[in-house]
C-alpha atoms as a PDB file:
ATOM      1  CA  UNK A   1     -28.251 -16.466  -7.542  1.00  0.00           C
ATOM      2  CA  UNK A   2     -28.971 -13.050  -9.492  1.00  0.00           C
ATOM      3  CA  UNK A   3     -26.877 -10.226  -8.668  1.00  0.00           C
ATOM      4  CA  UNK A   4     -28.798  -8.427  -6.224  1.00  0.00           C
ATOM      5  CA  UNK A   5     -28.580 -11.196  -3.987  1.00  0.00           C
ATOM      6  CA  UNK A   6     -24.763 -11.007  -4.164  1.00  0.00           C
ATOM      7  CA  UNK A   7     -23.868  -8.374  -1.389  1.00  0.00           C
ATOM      8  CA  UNK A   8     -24.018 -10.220   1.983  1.00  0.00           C
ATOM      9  CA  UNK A   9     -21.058 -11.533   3.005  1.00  0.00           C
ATOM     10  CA  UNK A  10     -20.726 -13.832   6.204  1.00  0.00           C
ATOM     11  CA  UNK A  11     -17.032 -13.852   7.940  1.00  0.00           C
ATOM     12  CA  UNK A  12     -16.359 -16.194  10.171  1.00  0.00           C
ATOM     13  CA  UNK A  13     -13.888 -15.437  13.354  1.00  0.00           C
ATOM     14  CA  UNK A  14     -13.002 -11.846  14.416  1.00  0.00           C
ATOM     15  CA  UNK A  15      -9.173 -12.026  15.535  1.00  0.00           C
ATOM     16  CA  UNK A  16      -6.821  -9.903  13.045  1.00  0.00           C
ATOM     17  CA  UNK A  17      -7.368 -11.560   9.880  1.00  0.00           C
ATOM     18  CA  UNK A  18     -11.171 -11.725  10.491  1.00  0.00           C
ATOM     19  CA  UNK A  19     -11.154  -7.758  10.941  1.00  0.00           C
ATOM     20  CA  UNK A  20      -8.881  -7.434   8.190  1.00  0.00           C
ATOM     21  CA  UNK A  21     -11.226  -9.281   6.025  1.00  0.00           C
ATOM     22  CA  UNK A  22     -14.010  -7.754   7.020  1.00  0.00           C
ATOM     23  CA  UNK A  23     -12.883  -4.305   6.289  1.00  0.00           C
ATOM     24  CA  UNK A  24     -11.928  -5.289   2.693  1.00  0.00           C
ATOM     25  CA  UNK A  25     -15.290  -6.104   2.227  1.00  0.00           C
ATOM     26  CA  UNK A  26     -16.892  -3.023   3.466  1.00  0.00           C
ATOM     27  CA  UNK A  27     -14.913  -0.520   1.305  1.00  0.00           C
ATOM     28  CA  UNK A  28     -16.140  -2.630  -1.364  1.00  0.00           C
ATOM     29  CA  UNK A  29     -19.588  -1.524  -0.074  1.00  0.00           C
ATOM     30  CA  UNK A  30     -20.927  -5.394   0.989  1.00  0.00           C
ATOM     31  CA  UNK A  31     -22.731  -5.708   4.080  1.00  0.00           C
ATOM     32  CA  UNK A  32     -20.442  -7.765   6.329  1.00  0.00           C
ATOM     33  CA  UNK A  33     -21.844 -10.167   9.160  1.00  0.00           C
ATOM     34  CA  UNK A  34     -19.007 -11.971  11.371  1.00  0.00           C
ATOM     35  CA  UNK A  35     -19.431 -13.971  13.487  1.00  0.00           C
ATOM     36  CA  UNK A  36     -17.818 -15.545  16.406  1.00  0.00           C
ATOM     37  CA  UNK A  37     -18.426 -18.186  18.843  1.00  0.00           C
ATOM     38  CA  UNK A  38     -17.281 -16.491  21.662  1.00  0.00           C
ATOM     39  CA  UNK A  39     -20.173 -14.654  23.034  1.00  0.00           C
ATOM     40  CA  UNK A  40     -19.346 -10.661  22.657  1.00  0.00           C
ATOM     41  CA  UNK A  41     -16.411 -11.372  20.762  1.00  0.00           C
ATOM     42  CA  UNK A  42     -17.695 -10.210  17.499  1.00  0.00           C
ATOM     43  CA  UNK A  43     -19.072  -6.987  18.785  1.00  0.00           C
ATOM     44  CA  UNK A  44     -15.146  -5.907  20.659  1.00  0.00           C
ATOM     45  CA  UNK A  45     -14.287  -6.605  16.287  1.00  0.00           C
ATOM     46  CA  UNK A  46     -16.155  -3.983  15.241  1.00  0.00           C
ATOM     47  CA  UNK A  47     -15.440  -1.412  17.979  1.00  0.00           C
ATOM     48  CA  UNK A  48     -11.889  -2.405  16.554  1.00  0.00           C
ATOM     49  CA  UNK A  49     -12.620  -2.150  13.377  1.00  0.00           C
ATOM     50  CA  UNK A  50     -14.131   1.607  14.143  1.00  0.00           C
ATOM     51  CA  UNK A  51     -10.971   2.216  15.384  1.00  0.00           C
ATOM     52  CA  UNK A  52      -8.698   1.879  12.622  1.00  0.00           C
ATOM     53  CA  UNK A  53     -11.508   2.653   9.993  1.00  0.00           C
ATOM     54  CA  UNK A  54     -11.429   6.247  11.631  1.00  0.00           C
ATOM     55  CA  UNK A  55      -7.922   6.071  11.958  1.00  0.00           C
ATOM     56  CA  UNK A  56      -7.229   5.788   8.025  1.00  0.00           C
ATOM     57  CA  UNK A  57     -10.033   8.050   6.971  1.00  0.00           C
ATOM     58  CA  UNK A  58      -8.046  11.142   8.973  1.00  0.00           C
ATOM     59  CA  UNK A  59      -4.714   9.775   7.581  1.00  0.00           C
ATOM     60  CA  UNK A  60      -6.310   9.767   4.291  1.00  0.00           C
ATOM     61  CA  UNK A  61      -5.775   5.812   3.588  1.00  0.00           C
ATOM     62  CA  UNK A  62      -9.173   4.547   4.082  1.00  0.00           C
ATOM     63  CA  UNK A  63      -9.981   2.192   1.152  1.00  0.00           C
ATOM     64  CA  UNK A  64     -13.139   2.667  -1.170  1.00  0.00           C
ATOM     65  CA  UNK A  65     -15.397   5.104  -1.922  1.00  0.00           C
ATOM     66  CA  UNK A  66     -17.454   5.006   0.937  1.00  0.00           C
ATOM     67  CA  UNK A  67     -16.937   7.314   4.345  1.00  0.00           C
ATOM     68  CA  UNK A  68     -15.826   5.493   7.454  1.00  0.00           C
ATOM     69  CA  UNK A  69     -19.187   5.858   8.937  1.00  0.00           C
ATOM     70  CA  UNK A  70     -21.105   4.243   6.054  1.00  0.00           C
ATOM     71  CA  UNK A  71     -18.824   1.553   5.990  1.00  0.00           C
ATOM     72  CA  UNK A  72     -19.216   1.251   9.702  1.00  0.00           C
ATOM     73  CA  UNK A  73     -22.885   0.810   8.470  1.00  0.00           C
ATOM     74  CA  UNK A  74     -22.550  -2.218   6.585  1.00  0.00           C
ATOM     75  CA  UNK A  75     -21.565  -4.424   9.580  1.00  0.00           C
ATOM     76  CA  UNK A  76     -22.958  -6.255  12.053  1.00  0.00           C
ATOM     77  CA  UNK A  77     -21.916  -8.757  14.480  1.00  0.00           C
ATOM     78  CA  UNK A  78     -23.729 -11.899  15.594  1.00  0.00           C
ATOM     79  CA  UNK A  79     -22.986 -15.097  18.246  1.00  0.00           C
ATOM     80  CA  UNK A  80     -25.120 -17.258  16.259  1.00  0.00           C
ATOM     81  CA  UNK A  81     -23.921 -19.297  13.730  1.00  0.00           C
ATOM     82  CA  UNK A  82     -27.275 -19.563  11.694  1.00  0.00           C
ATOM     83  CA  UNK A  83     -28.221 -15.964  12.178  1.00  0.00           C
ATOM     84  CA  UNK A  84     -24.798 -15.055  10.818  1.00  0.00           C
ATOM     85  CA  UNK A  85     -25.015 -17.275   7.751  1.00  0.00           C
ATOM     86  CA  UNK A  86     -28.640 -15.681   6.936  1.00  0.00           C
ATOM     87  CA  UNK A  87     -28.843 -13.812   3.341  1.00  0.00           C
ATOM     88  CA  UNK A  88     -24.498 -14.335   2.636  1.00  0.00           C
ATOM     89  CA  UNK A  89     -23.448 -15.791  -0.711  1.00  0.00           C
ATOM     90  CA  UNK A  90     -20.016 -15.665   0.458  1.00  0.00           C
ATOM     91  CA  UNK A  91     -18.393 -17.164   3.526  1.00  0.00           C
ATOM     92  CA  UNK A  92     -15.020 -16.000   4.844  1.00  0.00           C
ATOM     93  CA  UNK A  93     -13.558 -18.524   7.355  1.00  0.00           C
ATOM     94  CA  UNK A  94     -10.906 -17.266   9.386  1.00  0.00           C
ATOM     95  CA  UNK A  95     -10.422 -19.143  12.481  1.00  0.00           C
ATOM     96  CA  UNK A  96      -7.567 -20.848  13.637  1.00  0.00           C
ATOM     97  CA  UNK A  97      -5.313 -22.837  12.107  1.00  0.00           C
ATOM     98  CA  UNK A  98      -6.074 -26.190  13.356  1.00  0.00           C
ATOM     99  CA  UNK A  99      -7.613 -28.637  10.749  1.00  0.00           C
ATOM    100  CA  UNK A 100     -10.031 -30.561  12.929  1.00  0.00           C
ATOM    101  CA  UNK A 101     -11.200 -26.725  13.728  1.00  0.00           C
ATOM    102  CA  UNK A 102     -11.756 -25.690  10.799  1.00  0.00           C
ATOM    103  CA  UNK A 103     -13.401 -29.202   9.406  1.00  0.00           C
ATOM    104  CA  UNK A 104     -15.894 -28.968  12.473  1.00  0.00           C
ATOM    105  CA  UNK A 105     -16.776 -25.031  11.093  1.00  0.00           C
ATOM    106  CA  UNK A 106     -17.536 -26.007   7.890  1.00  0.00           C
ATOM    107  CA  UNK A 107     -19.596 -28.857   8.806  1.00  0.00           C
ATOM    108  CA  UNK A 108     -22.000 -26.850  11.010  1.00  0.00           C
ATOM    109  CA  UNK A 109     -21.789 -23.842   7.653  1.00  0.00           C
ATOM    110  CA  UNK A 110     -22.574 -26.423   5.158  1.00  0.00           C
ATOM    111  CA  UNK A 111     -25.221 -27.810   6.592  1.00  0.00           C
ATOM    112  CA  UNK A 112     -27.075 -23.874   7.310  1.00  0.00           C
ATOM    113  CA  UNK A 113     -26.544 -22.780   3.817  1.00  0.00           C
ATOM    114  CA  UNK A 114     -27.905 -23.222   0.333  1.00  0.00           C
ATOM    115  CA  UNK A 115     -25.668 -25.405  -2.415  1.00  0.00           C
ATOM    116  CA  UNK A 116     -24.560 -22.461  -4.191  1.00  0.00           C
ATOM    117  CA  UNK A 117     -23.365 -20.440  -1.129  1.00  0.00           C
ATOM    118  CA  UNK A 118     -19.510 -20.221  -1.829  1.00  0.00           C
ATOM    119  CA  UNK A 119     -17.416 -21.902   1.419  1.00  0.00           C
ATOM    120  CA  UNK A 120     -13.851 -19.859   1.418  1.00  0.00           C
ATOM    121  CA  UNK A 121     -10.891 -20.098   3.837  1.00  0.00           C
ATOM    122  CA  UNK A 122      -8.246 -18.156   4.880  1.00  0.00           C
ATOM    123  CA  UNK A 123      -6.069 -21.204   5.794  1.00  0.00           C
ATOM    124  CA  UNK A 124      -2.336 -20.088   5.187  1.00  0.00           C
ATOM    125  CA  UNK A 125      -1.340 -23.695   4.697  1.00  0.00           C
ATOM    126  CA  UNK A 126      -3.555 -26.001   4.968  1.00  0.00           C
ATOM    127  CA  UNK A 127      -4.737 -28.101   1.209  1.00  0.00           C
ATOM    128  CA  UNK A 128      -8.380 -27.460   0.215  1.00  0.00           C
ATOM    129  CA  UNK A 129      -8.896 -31.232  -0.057  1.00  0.00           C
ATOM    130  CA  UNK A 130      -8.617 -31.306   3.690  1.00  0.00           C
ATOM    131  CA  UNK A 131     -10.131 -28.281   4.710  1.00  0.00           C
ATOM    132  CA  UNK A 132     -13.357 -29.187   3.365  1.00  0.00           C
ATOM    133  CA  UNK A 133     -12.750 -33.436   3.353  1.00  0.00           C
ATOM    134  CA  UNK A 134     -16.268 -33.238   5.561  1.00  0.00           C
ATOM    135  CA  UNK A 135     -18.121 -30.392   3.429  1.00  0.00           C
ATOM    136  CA  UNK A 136     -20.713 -32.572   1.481  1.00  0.00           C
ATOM    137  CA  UNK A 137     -20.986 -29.835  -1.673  1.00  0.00           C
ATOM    138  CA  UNK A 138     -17.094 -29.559  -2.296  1.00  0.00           C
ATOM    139  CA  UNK A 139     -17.467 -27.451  -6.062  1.00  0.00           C
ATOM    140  CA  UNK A 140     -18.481 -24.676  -4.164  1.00  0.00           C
ATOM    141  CA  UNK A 141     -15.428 -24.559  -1.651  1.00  0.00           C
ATOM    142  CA  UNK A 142     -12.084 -22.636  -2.164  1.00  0.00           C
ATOM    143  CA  UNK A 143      -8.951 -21.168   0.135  1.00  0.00           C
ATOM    144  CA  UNK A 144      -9.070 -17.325  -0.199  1.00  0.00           C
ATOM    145  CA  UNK A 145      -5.469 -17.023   1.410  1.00  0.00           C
ATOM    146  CA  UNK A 146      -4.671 -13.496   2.228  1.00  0.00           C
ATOM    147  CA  UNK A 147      -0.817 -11.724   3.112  1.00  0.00           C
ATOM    148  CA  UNK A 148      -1.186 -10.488   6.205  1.00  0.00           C
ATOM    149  CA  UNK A 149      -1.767  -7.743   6.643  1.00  0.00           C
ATOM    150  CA  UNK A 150      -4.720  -8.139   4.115  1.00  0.00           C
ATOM    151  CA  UNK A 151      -5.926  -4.398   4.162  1.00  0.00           C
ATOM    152  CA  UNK A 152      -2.612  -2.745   3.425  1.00  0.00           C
ATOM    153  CA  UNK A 153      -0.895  -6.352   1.408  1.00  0.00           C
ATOM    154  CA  UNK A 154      -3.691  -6.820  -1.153  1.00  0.00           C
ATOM    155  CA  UNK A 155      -2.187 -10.090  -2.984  1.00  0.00           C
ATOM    156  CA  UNK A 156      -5.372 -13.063  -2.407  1.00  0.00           C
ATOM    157  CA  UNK A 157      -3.543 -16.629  -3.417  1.00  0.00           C
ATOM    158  CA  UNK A 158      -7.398 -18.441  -4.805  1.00  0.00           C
ATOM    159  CA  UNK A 159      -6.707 -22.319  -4.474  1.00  0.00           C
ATOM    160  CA  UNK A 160      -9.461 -25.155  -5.877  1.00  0.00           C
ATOM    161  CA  UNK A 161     -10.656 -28.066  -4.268  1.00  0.00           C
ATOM    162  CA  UNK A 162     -10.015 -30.625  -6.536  1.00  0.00           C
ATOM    163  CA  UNK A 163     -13.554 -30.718  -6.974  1.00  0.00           C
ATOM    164  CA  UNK A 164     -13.979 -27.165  -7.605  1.00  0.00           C
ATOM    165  CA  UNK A 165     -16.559 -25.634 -10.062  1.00  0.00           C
ATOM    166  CA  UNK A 166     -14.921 -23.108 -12.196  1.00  0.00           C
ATOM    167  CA  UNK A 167     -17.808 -20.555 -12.023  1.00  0.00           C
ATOM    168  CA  UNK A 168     -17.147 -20.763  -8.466  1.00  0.00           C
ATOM    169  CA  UNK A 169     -13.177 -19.480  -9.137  1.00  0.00           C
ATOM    170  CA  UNK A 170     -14.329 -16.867 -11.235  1.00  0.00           C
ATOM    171  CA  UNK A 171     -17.008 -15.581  -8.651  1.00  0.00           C
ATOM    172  CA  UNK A 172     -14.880 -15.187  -5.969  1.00  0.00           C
ATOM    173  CA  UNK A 173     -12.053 -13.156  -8.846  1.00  0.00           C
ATOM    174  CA  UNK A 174     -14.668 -11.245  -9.555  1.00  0.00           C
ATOM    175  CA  UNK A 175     -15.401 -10.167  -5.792  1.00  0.00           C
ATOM    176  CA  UNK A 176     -11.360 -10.007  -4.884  1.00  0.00           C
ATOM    177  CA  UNK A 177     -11.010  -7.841  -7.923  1.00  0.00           C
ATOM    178  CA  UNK A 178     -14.478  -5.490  -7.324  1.00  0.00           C
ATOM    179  CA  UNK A 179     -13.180  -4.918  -3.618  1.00  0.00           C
ATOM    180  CA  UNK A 180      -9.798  -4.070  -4.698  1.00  0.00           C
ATOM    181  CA  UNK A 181      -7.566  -7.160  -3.767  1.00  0.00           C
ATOM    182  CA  UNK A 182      -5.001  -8.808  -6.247  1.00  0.00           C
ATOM    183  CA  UNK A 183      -6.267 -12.236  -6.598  1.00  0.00           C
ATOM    184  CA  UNK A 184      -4.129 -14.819  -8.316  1.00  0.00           C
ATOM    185  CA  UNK A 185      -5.276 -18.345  -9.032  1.00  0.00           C
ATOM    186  CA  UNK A 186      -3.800 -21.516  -8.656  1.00  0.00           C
ATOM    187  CA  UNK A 187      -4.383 -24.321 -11.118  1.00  0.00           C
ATOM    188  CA  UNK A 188      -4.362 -27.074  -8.392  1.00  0.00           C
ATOM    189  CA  UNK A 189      -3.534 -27.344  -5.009  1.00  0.00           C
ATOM    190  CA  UNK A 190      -0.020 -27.916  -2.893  1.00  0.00           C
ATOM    191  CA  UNK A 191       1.409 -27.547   0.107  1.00  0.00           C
ATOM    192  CA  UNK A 192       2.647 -24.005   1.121  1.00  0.00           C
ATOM    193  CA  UNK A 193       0.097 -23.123  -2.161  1.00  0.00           C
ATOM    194  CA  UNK A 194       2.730 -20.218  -4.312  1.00  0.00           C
ATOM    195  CA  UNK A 195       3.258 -17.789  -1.529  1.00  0.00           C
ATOM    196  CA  UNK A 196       4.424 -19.718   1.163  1.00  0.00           C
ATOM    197  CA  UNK A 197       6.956 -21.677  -1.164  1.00  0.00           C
ATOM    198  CA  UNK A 198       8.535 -18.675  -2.824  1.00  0.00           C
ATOM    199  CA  UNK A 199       9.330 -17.357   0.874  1.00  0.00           C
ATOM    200  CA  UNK A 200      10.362 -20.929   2.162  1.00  0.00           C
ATOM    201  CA  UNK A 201      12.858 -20.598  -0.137  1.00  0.00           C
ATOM    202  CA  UNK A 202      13.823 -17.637   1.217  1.00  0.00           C
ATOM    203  CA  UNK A 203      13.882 -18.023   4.594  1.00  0.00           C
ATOM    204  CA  UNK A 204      16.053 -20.880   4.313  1.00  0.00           C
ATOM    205  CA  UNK A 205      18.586 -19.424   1.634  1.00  0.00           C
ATOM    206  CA  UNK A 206      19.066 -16.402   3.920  1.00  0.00           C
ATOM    207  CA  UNK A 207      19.239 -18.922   6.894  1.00  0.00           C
ATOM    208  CA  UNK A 208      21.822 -21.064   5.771  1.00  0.00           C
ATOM    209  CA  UNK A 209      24.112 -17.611   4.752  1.00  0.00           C
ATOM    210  CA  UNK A 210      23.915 -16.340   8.320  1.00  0.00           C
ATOM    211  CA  UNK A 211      24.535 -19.621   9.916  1.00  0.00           C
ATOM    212  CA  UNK A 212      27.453 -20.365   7.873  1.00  0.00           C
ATOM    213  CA  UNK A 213      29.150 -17.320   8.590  1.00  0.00           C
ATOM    214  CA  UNK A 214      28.978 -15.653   5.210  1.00  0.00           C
ATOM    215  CA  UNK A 215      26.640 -12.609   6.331  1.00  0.00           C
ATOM    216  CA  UNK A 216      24.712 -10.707   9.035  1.00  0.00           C
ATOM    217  CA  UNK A 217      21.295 -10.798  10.074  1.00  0.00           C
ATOM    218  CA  UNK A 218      20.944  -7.029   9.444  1.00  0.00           C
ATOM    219  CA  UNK A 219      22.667  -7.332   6.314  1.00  0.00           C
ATOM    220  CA  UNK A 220      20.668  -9.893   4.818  1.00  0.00           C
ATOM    221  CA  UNK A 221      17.695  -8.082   5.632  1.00  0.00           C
ATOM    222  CA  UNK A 222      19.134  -5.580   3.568  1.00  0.00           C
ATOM    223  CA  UNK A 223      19.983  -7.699   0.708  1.00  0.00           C
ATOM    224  CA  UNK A 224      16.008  -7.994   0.571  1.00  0.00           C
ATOM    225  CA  UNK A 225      14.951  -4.509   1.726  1.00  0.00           C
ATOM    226  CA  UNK A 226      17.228  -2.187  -0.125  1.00  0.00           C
ATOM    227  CA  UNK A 227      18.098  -4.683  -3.325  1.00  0.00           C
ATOM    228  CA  UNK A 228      15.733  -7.193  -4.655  1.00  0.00           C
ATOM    229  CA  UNK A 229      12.572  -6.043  -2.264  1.00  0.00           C
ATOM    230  CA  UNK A 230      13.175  -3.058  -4.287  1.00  0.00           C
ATOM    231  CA  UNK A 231      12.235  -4.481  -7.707  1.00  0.00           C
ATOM    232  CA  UNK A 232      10.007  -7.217  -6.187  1.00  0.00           C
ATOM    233  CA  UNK A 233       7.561  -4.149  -4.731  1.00  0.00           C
ATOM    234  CA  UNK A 234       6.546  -3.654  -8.471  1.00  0.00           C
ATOM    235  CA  UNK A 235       7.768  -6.620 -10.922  1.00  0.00           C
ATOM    236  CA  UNK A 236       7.782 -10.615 -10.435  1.00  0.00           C
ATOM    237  CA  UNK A 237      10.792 -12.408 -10.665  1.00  0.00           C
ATOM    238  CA  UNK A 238       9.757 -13.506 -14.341  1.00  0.00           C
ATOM    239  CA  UNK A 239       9.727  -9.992 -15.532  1.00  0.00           C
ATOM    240  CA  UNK A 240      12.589  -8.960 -13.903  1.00  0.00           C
ATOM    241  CA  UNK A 241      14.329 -11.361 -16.047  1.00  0.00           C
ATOM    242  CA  UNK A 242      12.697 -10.759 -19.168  1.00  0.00           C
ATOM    243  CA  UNK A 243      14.051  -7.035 -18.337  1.00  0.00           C
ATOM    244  CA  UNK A 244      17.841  -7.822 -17.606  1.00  0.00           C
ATOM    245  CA  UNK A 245      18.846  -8.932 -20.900  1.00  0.00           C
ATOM    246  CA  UNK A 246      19.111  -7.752 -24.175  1.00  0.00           C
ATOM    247  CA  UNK A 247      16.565  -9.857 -26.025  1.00  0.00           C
ATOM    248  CA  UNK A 248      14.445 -10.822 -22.624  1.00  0.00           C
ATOM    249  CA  UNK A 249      13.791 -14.037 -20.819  1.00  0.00           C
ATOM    250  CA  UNK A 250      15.263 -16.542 -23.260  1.00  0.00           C
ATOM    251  CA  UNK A 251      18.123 -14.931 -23.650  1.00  0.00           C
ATOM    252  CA  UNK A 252      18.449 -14.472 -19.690  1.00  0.00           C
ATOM    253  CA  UNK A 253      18.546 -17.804 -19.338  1.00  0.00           C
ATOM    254  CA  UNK A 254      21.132 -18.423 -22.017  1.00  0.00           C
ATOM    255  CA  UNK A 255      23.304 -15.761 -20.456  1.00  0.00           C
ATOM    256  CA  UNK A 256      22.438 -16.793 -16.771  1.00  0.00           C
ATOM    257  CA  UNK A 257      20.586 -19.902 -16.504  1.00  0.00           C
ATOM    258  CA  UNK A 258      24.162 -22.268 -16.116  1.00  0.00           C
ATOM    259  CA  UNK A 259      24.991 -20.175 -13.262  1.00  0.00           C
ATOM    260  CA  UNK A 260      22.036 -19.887 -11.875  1.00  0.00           C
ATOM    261  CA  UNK A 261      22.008 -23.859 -11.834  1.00  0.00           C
ATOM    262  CA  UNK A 262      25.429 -24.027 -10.535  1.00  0.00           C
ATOM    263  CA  UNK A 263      24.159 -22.081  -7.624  1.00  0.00           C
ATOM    264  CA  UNK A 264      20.920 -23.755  -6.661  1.00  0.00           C
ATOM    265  CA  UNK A 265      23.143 -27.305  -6.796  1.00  0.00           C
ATOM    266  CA  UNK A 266      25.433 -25.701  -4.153  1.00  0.00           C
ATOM    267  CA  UNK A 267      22.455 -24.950  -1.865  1.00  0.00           C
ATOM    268  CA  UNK A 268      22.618 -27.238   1.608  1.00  0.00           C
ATOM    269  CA  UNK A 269      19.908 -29.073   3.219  1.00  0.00           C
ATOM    270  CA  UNK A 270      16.546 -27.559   5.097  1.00  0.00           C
ATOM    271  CA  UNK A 271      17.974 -26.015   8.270  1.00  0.00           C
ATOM    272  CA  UNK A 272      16.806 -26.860  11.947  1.00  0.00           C
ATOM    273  CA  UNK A 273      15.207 -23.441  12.611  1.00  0.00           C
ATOM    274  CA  UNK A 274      14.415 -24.517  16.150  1.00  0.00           C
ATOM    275  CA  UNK A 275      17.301 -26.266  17.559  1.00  0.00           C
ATOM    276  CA  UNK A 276      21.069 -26.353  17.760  1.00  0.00           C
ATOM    277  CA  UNK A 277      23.392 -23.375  18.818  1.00  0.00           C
ATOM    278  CA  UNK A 278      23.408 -22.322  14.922  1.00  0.00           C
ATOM    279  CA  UNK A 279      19.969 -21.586  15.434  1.00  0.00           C
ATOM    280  CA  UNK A 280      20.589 -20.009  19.026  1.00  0.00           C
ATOM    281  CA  UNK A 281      23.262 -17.352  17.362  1.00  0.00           C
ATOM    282  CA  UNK A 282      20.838 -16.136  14.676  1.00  0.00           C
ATOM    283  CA  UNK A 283      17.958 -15.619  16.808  1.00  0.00           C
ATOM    284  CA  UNK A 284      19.826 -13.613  19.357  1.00  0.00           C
ATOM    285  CA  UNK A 285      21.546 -11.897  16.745  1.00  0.00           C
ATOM    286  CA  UNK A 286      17.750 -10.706  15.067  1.00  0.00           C
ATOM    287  CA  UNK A 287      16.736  -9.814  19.148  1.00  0.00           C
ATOM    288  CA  UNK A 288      20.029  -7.551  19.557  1.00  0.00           C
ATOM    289  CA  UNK A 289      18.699  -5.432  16.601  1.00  0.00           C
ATOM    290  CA  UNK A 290      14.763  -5.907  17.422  1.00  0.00           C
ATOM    291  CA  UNK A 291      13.809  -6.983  21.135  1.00  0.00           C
ATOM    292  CA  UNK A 292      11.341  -9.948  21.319  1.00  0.00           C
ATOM    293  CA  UNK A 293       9.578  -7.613  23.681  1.00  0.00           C
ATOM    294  CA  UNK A 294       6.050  -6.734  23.217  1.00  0.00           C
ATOM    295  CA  UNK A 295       6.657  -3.111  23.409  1.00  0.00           C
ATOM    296  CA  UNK A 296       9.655  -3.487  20.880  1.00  0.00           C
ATOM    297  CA  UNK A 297       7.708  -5.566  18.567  1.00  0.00           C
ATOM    298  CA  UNK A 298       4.613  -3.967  18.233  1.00  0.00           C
ATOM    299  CA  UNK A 299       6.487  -0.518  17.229  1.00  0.00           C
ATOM    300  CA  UNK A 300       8.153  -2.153  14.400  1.00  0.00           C
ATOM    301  CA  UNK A 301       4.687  -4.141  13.498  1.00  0.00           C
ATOM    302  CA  UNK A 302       3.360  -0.337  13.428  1.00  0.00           C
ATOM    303  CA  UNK A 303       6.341   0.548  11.637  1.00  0.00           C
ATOM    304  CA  UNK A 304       5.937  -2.131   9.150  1.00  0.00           C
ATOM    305  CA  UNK A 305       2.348  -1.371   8.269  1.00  0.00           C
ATOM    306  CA  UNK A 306       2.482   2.684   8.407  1.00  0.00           C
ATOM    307  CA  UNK A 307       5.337   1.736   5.622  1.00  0.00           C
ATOM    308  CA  UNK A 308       2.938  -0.914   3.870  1.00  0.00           C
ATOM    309  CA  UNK A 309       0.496   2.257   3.321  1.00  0.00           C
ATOM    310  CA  UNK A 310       2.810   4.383   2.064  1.00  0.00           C
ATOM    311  CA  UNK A 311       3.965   1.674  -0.387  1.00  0.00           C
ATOM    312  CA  UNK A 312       0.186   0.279  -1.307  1.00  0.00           C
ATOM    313  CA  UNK A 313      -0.609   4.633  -2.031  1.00  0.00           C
ATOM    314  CA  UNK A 314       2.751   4.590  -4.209  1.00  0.00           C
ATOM    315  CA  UNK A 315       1.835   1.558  -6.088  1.00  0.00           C
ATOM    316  CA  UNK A 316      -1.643   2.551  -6.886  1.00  0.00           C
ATOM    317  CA  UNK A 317      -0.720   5.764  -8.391  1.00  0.00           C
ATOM    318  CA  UNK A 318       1.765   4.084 -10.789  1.00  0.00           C
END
């Protein structure tokens, strides 16, 4: 497939991380087809999309080079699955996260579209070998998982099939890369891919200290927000070390590394996050500071994105 035929790009399923998707694309200047299988579905997308595309161009955020109107050009919105596919090198699956869904959607894909068509999904946990266990051409499939939300968060975790041609990896880079995403590739697959596993660890570290009575829920939020999350906006945790010593990472881990192991061997077992009154007292502590509410939690979901633009316009002029 020469270059010219590389700027059609199919995306399958229009709910948030569909649109999100599909708005990368466009300020990278590919036409964008999605497609959804509920009839009309794809067509309330891009009157969505129009929406927030206006939205950022007047709050001077809107990615690319391209005016909100052109990029509003380069969509288009179909209910049939073949029509969709027509002319795409690149499909963007993005519908929900059920495996026997997304098996049966790249079934039907594989069997519309030519062998060097490249099959990607957005699955946020879910191994490549069984996301495409049914796809007959497997070297041309990959997991394109985004951080939601992918227009303003612009890390793309790229994880092989085991059967995955390397050309194919280095495509889709290239395309994450062109349309202004920070791709990172994995070497093989596992479950929870990088991402996920870095913030499981997290989650239940900060867990375990509120339900053992050593801290907060707003103050271990703050741990994040106002210490490391500070740092962690800009370097890795791998740098970071290399930066807080002397003579950099090895000698970190000579200073550091016995107490860091003396603290990771004094770490408890996975919490229940669902059950028990542990569990009870931290989620009502997190509602007395944010409601569960809709109207309480879609402020601080605008809130959280309004301050993931200002960060994402910070970090690309440094």
């Amino acid at each position: 497939m020469s270059s010219s035929d590389m700027n059609i790009i199919t995306v399958i399923g229009s709910g948030l991380i569909g649109r999100s998707w599909a708005m990368v694309f466009v300020s990278g200047g590919y036409s964008v087809k999605i497609y959804d299988n509920q009839p009309g579905q794809a067509a309330k997308a891009i009157t969505e999309i129009r929406k927030q595309l206006e939205e950022l161009e007047e709050a001077h955020m809107l990615r690319g080079e391209l005016t909100a109107t052109q990029q509003l050009a380069l969509l288009s919105c179909y209910d049939d699955l073949a029509q969709a596919l027509e002319g795409a090198f690149f499909v963007q699956e993005c519908v929900f996260e059920h495996l026997d869904v997304k098996q049966s959607v790249f079934q039907d894909i594989d069997r519309l579209v030519g062998k060097d068509v490249i099959l990607s999904s957005s699955t946020s946990c879910l191994v490549p070998s069984n996301v495409f266990s049914k796809v007959q051409n497997r070297s041309r499939c990959l997991v394109s998982h985004p951080v939601n939300p992918p227009y303003y968060v612009k890390l793309v975790e790229l994880v092989p099939h085991p059967e995955t041609a390397a050309s194919v990896m280095d495509t889709t880079h290239s395309l994450m890369t062109k349309v202004d995403q920070v791709p990172v590739r994995l070497k093989k697959e596992i479950d929870g891919f990088a991402l996920n596993r870095v913030q499981a660890a997290i989650i239940a570290e900060s867990w375990r200290l509120v339900q053992d009575g050593i801290i907060s829920v707003k103050d271990i939020d703050l741990v994040m927000s106002e210490g490391l999350g500070m740092r962690y906006a800009f370097l890795g945790p791998m740098e970071t070390m290399h930066l807080n010593a002397p003579a950099g990472l090895e000698d970190y881990m000579k200073r550091y590394g016995e107490g860091i192991r003396r603290i990771l061997t004094s770490f408890g077992p996975v919490p229940d996050f669902s059950g028990g009154e542990g569990a009870k007292s931290i989620v009502n502590e997190m509602c007395e500071l944010i409601p569960s509410d809709l109207q309480h939690l879609s402020a601080r979901i605008e809130r959280r994105d309004q301050l993931l633009m200002g960060l994402a316009k910070l970090k690309k002029e440094h």
